[in-house]
Every structure is written in C-alpha cells, then in structure tokens.
PDB file of N, CA and C in Angstrom:
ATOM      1  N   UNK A   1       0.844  -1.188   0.000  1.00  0.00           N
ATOM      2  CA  UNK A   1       0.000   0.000   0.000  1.00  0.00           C
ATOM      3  C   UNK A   1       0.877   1.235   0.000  1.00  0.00           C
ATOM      4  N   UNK A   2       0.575   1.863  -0.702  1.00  0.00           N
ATOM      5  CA  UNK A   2       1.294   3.276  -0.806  1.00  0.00           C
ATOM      6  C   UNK A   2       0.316   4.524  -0.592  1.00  0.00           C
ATOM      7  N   UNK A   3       0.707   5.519  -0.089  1.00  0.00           N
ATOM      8  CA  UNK A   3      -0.005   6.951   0.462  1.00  0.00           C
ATOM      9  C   UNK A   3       0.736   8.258   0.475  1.00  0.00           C
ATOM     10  N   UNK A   4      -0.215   8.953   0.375  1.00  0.00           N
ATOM     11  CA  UNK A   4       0.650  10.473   0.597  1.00  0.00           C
ATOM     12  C   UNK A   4       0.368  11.652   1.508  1.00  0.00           C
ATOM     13  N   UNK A   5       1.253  11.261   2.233  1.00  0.00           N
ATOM     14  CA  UNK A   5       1.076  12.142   3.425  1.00  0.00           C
ATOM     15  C   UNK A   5       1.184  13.657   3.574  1.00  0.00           C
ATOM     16  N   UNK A   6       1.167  14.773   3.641  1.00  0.00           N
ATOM     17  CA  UNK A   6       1.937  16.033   3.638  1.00  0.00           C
ATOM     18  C   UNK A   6       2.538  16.413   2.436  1.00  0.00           C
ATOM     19  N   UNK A   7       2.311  15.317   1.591  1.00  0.00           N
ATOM     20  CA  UNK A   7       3.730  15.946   0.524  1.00  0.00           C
ATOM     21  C   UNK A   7       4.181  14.616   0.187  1.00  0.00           C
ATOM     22  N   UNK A   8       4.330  13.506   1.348  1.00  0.00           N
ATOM     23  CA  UNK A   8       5.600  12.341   1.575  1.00  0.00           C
ATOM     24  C   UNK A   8       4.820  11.025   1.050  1.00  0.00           C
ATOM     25  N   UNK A   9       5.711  10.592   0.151  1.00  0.00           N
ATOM     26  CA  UNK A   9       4.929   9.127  -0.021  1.00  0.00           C
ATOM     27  C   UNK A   9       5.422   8.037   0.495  1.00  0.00           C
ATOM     28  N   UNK A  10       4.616   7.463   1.149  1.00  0.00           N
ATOM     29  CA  UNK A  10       5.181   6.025   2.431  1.00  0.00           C
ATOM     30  C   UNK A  10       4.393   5.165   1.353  1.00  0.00           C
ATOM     31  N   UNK A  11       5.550   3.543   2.279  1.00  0.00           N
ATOM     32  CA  UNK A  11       5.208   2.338   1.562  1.00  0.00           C
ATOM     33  C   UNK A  11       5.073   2.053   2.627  1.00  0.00           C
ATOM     34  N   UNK A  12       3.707   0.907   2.375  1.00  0.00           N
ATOM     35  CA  UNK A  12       3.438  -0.418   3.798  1.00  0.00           C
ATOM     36  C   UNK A  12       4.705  -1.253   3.774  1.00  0.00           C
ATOM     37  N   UNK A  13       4.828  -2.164   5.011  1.00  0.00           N
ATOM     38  CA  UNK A  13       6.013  -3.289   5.284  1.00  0.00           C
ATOM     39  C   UNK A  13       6.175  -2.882   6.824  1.00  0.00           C
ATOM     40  N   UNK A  14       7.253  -4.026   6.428  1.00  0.00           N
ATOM     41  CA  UNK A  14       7.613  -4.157   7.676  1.00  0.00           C
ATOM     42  C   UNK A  14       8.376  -3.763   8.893  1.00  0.00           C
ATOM     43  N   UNK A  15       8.985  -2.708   8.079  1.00  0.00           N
ATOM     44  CA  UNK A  15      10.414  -1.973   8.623  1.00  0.00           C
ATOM     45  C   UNK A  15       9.859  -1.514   9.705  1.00  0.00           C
ATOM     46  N   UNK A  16      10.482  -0.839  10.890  1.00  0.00           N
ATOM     47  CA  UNK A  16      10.643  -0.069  11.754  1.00  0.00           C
ATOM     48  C   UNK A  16      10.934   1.654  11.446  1.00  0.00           C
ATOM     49  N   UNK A  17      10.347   2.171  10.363  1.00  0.00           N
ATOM     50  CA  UNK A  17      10.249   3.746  10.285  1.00  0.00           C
ATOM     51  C   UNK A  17      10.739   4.602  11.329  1.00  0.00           C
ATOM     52  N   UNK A  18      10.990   5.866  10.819  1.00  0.00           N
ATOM     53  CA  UNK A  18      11.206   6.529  11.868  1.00  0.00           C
ATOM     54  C   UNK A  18      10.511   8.219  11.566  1.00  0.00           C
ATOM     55  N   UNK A  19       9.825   8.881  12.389  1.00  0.00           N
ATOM     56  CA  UNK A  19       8.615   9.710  12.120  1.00  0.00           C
ATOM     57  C   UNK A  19       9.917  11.182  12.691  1.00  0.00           C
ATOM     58  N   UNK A  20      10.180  12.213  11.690  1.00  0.00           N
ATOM     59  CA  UNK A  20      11.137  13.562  11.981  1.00  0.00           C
ATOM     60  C   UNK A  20      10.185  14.231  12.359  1.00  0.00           C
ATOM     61  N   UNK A  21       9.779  15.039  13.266  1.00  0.00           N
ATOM     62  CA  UNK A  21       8.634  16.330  12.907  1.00  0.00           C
ATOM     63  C   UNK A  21       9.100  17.537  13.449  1.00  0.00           C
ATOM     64  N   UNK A  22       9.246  18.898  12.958  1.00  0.00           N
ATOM     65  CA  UNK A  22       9.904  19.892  13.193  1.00  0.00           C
ATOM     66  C   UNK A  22       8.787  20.989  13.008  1.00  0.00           C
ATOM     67  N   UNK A  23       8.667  21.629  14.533  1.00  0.00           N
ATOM     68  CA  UNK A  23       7.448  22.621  14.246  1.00  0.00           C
ATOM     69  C   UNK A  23       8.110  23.481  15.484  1.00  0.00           C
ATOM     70  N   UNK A  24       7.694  24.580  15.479  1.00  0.00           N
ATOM     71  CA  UNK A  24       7.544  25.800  16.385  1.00  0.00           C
ATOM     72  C   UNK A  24       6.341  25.899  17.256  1.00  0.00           C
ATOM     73  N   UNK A  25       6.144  26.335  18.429  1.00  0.00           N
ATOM     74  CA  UNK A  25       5.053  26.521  19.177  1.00  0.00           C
ATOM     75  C   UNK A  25       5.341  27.313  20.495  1.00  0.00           C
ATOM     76  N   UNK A  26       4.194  27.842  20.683  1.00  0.00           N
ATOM     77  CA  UNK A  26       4.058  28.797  21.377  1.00  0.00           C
ATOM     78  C   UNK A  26       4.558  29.412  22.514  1.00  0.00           C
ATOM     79  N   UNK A  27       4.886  27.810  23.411  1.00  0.00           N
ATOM     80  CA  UNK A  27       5.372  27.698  24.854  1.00  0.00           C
ATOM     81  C   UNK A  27       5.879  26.381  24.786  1.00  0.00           C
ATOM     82  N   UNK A  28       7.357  25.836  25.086  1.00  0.00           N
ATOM     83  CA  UNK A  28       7.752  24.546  25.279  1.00  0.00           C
ATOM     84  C   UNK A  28       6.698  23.834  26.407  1.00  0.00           C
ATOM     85  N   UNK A  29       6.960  24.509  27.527  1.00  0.00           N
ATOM     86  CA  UNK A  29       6.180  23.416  28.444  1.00  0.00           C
ATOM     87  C   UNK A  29       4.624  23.362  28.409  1.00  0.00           C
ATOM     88  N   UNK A  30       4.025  24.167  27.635  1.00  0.00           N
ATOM     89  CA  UNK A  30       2.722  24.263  27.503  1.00  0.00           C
ATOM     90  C   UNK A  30       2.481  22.899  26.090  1.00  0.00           C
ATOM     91  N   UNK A  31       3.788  23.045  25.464  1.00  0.00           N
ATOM     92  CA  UNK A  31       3.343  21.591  24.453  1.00  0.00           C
ATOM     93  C   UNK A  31       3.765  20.830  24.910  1.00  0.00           C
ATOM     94  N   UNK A  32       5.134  21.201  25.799  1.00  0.00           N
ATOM     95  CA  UNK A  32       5.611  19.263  26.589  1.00  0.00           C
ATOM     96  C   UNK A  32       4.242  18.497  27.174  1.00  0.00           C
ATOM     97  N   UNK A  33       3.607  19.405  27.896  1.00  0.00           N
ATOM     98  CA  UNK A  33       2.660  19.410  28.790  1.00  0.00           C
ATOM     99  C   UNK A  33       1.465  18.283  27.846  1.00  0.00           C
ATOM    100  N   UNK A  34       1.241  18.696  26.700  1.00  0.00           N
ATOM    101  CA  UNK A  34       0.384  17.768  25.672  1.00  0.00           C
ATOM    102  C   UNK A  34       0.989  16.681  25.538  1.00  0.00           C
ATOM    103  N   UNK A  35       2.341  16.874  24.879  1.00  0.00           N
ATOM    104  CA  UNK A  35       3.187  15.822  24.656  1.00  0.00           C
ATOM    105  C   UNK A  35       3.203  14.327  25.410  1.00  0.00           C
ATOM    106  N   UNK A  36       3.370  14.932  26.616  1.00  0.00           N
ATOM    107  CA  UNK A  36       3.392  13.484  27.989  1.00  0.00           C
ATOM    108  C   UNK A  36       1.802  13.008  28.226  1.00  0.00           C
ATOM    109  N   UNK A  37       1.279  14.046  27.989  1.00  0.00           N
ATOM    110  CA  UNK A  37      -0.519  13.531  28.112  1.00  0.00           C
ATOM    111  C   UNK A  37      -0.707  12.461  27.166  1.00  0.00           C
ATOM    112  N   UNK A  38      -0.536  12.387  25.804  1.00  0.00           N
ATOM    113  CA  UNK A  38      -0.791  11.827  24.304  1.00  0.00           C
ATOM    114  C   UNK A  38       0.558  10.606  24.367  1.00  0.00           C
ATOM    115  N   UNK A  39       1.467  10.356  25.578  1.00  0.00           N
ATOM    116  CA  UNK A  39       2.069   9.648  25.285  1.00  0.00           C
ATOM    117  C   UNK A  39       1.841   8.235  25.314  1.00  0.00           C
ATOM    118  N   UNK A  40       0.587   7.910  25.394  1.00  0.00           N
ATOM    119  CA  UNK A  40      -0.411   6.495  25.775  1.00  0.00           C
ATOM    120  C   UNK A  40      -0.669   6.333  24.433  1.00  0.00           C
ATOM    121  N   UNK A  41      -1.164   7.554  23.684  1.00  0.00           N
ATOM    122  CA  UNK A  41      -1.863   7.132  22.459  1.00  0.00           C
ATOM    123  C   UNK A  41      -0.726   7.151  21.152  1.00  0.00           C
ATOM    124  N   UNK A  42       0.271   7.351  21.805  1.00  0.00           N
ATOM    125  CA  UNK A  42       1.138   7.037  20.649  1.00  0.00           C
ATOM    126  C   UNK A  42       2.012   5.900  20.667  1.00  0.00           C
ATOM    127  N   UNK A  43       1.826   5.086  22.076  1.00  0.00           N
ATOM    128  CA  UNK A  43       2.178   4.220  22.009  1.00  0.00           C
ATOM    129  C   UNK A  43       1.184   3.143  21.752  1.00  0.00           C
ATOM    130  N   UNK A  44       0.106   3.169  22.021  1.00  0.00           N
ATOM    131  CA  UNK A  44      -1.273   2.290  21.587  1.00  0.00           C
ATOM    132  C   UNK A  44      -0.957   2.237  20.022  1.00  0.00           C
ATOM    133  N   UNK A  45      -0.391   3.287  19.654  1.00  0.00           N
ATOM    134  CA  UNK A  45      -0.383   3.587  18.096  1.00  0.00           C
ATOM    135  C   UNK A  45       0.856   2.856  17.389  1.00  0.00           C
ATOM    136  N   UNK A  46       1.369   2.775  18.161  1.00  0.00           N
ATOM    137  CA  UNK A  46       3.069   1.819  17.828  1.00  0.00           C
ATOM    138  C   UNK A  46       4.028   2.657  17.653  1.00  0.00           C
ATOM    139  N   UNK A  47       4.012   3.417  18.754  1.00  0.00           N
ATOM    140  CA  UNK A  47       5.588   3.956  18.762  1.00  0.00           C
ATOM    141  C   UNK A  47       6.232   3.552  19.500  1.00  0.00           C
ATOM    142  N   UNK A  48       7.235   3.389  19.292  1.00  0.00           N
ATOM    143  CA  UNK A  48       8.416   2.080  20.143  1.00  0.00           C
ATOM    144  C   UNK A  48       9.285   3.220  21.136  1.00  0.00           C
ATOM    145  N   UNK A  49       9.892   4.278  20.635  1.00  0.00           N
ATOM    146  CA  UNK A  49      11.184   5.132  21.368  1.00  0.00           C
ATOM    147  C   UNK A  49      10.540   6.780  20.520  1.00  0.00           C
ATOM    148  N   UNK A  50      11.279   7.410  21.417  1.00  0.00           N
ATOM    149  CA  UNK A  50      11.332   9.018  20.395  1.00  0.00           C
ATOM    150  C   UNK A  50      12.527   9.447  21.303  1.00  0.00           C
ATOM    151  N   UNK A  51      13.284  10.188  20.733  1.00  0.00           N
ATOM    152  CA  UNK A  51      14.307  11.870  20.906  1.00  0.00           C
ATOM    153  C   UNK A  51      13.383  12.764  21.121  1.00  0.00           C
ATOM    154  N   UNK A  52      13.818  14.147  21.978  1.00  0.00           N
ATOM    155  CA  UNK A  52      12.827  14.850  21.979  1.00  0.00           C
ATOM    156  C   UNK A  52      13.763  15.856  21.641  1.00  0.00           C
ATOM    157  N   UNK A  53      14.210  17.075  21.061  1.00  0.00           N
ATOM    158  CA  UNK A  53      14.948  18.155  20.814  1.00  0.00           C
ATOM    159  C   UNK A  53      14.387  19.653  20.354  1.00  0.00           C
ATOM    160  N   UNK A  54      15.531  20.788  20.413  1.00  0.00           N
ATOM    161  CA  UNK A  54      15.216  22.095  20.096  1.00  0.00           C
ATOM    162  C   UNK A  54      16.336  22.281  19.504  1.00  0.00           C
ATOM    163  N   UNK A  55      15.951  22.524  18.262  1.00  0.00           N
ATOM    164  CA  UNK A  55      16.891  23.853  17.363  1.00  0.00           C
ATOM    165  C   UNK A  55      17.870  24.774  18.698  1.00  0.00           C
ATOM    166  N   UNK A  56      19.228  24.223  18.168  1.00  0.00           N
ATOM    167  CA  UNK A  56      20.006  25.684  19.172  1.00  0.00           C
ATOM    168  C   UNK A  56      19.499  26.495  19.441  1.00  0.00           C
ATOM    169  N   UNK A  57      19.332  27.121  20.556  1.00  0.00           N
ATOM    170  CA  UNK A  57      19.280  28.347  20.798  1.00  0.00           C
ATOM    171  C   UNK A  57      17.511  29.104  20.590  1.00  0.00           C
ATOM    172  N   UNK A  58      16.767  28.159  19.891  1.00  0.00           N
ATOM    173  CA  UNK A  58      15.783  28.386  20.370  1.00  0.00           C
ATOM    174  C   UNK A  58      14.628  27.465  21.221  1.00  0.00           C
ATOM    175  N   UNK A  59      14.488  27.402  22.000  1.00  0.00           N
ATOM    176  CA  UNK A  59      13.256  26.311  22.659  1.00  0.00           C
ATOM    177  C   UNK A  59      12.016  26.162  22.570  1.00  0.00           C
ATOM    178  N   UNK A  60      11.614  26.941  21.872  1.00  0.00           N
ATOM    179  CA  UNK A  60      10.062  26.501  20.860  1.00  0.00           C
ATOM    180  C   UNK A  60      10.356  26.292  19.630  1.00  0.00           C
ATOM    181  N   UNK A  61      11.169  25.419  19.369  1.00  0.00           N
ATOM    182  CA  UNK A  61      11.600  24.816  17.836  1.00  0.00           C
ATOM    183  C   UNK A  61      11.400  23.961  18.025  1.00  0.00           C
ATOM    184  N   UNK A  62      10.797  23.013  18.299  1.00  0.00           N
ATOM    185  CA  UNK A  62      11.023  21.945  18.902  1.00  0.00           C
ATOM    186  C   UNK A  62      11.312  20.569  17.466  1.00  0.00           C
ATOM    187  N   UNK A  63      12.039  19.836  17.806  1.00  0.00           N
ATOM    188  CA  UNK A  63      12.394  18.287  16.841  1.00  0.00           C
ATOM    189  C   UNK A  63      11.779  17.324  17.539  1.00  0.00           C
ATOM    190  N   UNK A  64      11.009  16.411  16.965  1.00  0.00           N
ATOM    191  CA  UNK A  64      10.495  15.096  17.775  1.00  0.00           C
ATOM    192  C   UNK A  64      11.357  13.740  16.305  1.00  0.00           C
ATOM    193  N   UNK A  65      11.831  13.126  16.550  1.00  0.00           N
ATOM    194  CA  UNK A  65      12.215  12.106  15.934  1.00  0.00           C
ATOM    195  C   UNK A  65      11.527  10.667  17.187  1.00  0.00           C
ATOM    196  N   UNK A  66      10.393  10.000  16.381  1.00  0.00           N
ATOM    197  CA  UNK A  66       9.672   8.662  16.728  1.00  0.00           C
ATOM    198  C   UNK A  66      10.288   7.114  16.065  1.00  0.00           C
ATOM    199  N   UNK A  67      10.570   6.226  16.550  1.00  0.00           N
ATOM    200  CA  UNK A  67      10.701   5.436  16.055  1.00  0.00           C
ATOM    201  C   UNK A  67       9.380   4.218  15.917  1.00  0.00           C
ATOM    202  N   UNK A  68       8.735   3.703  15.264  1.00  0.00           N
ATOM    203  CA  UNK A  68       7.451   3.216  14.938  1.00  0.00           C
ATOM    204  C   UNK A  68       7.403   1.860  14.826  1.00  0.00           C
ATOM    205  N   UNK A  69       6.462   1.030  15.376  1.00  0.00           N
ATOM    206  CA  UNK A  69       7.144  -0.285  14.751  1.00  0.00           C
ATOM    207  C   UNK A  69       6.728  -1.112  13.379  1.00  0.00           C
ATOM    208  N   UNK A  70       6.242   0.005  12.748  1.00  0.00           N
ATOM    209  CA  UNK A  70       6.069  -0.626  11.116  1.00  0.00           C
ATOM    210  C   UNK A  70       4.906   0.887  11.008  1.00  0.00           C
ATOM    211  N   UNK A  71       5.294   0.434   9.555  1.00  0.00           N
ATOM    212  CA  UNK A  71       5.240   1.933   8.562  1.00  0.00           C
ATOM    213  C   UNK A  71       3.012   1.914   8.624  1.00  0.00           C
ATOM    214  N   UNK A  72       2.707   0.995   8.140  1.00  0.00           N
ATOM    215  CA  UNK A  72       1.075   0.902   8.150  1.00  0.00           C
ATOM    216  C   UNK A  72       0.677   1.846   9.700  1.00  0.00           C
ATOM    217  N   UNK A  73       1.194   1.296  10.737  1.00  0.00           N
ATOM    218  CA  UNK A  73       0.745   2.472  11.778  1.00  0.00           C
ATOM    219  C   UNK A  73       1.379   3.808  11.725  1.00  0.00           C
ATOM    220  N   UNK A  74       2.678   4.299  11.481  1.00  0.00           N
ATOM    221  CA  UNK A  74       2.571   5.471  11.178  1.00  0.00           C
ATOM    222  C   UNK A  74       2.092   6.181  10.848  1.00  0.00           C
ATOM    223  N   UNK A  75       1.176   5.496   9.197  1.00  0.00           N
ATOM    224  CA  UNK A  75       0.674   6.179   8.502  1.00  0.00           C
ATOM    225  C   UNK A  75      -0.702   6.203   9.332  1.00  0.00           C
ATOM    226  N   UNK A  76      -1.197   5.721   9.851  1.00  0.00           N
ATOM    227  CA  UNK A  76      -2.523   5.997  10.707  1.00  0.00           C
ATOM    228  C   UNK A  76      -2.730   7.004  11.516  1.00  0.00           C
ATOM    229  N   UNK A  77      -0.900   6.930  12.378  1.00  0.00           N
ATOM    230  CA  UNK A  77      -1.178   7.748  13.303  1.00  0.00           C
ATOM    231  C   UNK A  77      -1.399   9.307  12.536  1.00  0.00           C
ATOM    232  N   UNK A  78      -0.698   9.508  11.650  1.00  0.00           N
ATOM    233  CA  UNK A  78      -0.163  10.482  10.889  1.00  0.00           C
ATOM    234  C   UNK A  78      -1.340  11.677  10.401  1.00  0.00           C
ATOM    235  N   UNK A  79      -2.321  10.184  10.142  1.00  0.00           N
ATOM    236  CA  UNK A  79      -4.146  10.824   9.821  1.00  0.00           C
ATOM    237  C   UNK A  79      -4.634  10.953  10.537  1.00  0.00           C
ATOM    238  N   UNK A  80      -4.648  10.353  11.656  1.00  0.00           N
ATOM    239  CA  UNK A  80      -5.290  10.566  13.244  1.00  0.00           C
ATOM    240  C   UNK A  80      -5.544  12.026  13.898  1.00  0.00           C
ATOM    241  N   UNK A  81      -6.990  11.855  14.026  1.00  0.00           N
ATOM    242  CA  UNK A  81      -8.025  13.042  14.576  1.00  0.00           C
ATOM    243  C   UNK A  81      -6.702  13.261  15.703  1.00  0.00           C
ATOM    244  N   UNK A  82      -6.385  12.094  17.063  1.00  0.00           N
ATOM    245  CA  UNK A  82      -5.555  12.330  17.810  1.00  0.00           C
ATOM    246  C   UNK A  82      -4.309  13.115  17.694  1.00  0.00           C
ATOM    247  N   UNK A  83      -3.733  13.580  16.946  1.00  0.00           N
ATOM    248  CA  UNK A  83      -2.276  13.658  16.339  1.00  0.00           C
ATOM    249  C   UNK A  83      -2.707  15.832  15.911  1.00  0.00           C
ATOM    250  N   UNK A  84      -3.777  15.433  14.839  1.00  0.00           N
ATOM    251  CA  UNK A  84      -4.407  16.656  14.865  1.00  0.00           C
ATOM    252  C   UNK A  84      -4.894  17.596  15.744  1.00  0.00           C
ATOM    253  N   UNK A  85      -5.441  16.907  16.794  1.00  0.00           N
ATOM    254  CA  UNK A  85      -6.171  17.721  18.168  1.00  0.00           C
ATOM    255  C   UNK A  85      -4.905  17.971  19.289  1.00  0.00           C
ATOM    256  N   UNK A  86      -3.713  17.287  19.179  1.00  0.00           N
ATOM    257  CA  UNK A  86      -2.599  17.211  20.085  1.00  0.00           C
ATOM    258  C   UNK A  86      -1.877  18.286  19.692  1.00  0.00           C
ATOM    259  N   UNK A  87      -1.738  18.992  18.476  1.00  0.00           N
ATOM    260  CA  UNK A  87      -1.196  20.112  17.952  1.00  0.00           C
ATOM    261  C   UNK A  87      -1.886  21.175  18.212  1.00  0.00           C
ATOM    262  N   UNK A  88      -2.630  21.109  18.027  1.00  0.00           N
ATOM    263  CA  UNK A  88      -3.792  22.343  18.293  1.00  0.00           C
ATOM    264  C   UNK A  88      -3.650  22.670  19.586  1.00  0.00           C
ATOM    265  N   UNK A  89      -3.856  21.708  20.628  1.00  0.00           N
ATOM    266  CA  UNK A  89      -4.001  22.331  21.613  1.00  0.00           C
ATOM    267  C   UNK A  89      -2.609  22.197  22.157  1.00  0.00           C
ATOM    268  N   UNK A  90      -1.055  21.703  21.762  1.00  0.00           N
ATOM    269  CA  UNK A  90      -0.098  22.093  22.646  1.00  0.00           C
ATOM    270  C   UNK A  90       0.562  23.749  21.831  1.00  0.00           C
ATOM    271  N   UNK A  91      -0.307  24.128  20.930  1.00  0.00           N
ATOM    272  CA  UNK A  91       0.176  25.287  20.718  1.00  0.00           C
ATOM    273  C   UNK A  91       1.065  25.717  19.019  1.00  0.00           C
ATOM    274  N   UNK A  92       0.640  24.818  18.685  1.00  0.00           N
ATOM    275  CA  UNK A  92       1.878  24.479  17.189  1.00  0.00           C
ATOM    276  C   UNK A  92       1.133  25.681  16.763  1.00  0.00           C
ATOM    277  N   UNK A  93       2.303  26.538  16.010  1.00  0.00           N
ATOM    278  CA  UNK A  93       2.315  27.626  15.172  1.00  0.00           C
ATOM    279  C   UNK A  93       1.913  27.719  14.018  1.00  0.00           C
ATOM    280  N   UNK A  94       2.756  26.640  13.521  1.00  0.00           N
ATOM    281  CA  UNK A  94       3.023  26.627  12.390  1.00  0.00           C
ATOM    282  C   UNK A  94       3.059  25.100  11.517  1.00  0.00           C
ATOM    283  N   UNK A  95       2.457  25.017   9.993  1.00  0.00           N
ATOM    284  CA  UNK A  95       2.647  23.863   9.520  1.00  0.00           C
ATOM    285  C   UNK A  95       4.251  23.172  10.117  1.00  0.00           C
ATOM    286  N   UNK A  96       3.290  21.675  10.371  1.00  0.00           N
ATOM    287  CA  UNK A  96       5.196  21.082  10.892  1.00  0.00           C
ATOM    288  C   UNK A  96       5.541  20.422   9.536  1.00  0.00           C
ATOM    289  N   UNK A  97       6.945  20.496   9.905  1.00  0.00           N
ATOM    290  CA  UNK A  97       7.591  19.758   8.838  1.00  0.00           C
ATOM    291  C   UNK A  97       7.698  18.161   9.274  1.00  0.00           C
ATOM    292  N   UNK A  98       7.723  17.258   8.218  1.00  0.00           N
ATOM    293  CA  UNK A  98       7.146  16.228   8.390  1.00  0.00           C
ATOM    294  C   UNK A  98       7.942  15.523   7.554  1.00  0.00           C
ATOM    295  N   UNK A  99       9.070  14.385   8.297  1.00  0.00           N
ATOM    296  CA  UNK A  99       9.488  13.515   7.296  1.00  0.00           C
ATOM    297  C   UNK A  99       9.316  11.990   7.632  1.00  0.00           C
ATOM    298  N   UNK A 100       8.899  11.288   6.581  1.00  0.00           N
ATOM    299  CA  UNK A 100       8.689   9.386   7.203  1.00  0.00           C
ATOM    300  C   UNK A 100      10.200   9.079   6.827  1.00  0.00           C
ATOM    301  N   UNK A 101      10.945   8.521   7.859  1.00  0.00           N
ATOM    302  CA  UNK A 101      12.403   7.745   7.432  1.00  0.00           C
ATOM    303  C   UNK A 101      12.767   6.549   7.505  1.00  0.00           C
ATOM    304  N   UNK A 102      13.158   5.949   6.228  1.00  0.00           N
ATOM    305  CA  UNK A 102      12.968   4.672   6.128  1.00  0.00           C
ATOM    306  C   UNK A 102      14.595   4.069   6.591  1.00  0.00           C
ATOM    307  N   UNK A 103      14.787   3.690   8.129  1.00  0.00           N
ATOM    308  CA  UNK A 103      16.578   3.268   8.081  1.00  0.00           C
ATOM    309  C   UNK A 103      17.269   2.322   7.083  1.00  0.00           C
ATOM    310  N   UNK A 104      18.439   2.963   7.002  1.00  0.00           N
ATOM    311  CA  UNK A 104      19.254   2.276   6.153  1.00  0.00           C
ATOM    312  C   UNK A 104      20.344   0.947   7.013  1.00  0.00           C
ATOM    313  N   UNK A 105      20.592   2.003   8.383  1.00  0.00           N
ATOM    314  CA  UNK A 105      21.641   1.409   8.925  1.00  0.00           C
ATOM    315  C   UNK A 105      21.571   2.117  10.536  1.00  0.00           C
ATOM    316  N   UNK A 106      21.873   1.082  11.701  1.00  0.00           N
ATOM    317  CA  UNK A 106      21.531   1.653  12.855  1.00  0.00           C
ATOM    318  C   UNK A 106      22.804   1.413  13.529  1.00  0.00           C
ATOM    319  N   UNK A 107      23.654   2.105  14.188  1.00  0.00           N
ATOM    320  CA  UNK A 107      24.716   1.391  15.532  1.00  0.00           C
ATOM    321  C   UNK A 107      24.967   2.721  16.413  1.00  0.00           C
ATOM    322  N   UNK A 108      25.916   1.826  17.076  1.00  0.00           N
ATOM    323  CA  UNK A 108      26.441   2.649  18.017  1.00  0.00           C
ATOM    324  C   UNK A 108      27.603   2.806  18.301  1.00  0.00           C
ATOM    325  N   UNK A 109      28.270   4.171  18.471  1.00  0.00           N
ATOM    326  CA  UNK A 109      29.607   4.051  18.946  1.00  0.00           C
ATOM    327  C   UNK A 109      30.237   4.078  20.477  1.00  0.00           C
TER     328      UNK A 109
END
C-alpha cells in the first residue's frame, strides 16, 4: 500500500520507520505538557522510542524524531483526529515539517 502524506509518499512493510517532525510553538512546556498527556496514544499507536529536541538556541523549535514499529501504523497515526487535536491544543504555530524515514543502517559508537 502506498499513500501520501503532507507531501511524503510512504510504503506499507515491515520496517521499523522513523517519524522527523519539526514545528515551532508557542510555549515549550505548555506543548511538553500535551506531549506526555498523548504519550499512551502514541504508544497504543506503535511507537516504540522518540528523541525529543530544540533547534540551538531556540526552545520553541522543537524536533520530535519517533521510532514506529512498522510503517502501516505510522501512517494511521499520521491521519489521526488524535495527532491533529494534540497540535492544536499544545500550541503548534506553524505547519510542521514532516518527514517518514525509512533506516538504512543503525549502531552505536
């Protein structure tokens, strides 16, 4: 199955995806604050791990990198009323930027 998300076209399988999203908002802790609330439903949803980050130097930039455990729920969550209403109300500014990443290669040093 193939779809188009934002712009992005995802394939179904089996991989372990990984969800970039880069948006601005209003107040960090007023969206952390959503963030940890919605963190049930994104794991109900199949998210396995996330990073949580800010652009240097500013702290309402915020970076979320998700790791998913297969691409078919991403793309659900991605359409999800939930996902939509979680932005809204932690304050997002602005369209987020939105990338699906398909790994090539994972380690550690």
């Amino acid at each position: 199955a193939r779809a188009i998300l934002f712009g992005i076209t995802i394939k179904g399988g089996n991989i372990m995806p990984y969800l970039l999203i880069r948006h601005k908002t209003e107040d960090y802790a007023k969206w952390k604050a959503v963030f940890d609330k919605v963190g049930p439903i994104r794991k109900a949803a199949g998210e396995k791990s996330y990073a949580l980050c800010h652009v240097a130097g500013e702290p309402n930039n915020i970076v979320l990198i998700n790791e998913w455990d297969n691409m078919d729920n991403l793309q659900k969550f991605l359409q999800s009323d939930d996902l939509k209403a979680a932005m809204q109300e932690a304050g997002v500014t602005e369209k987020p930027e939105i990338h699906v990443l398909e790994p090539i290669e994972k380690g550690a040093l």
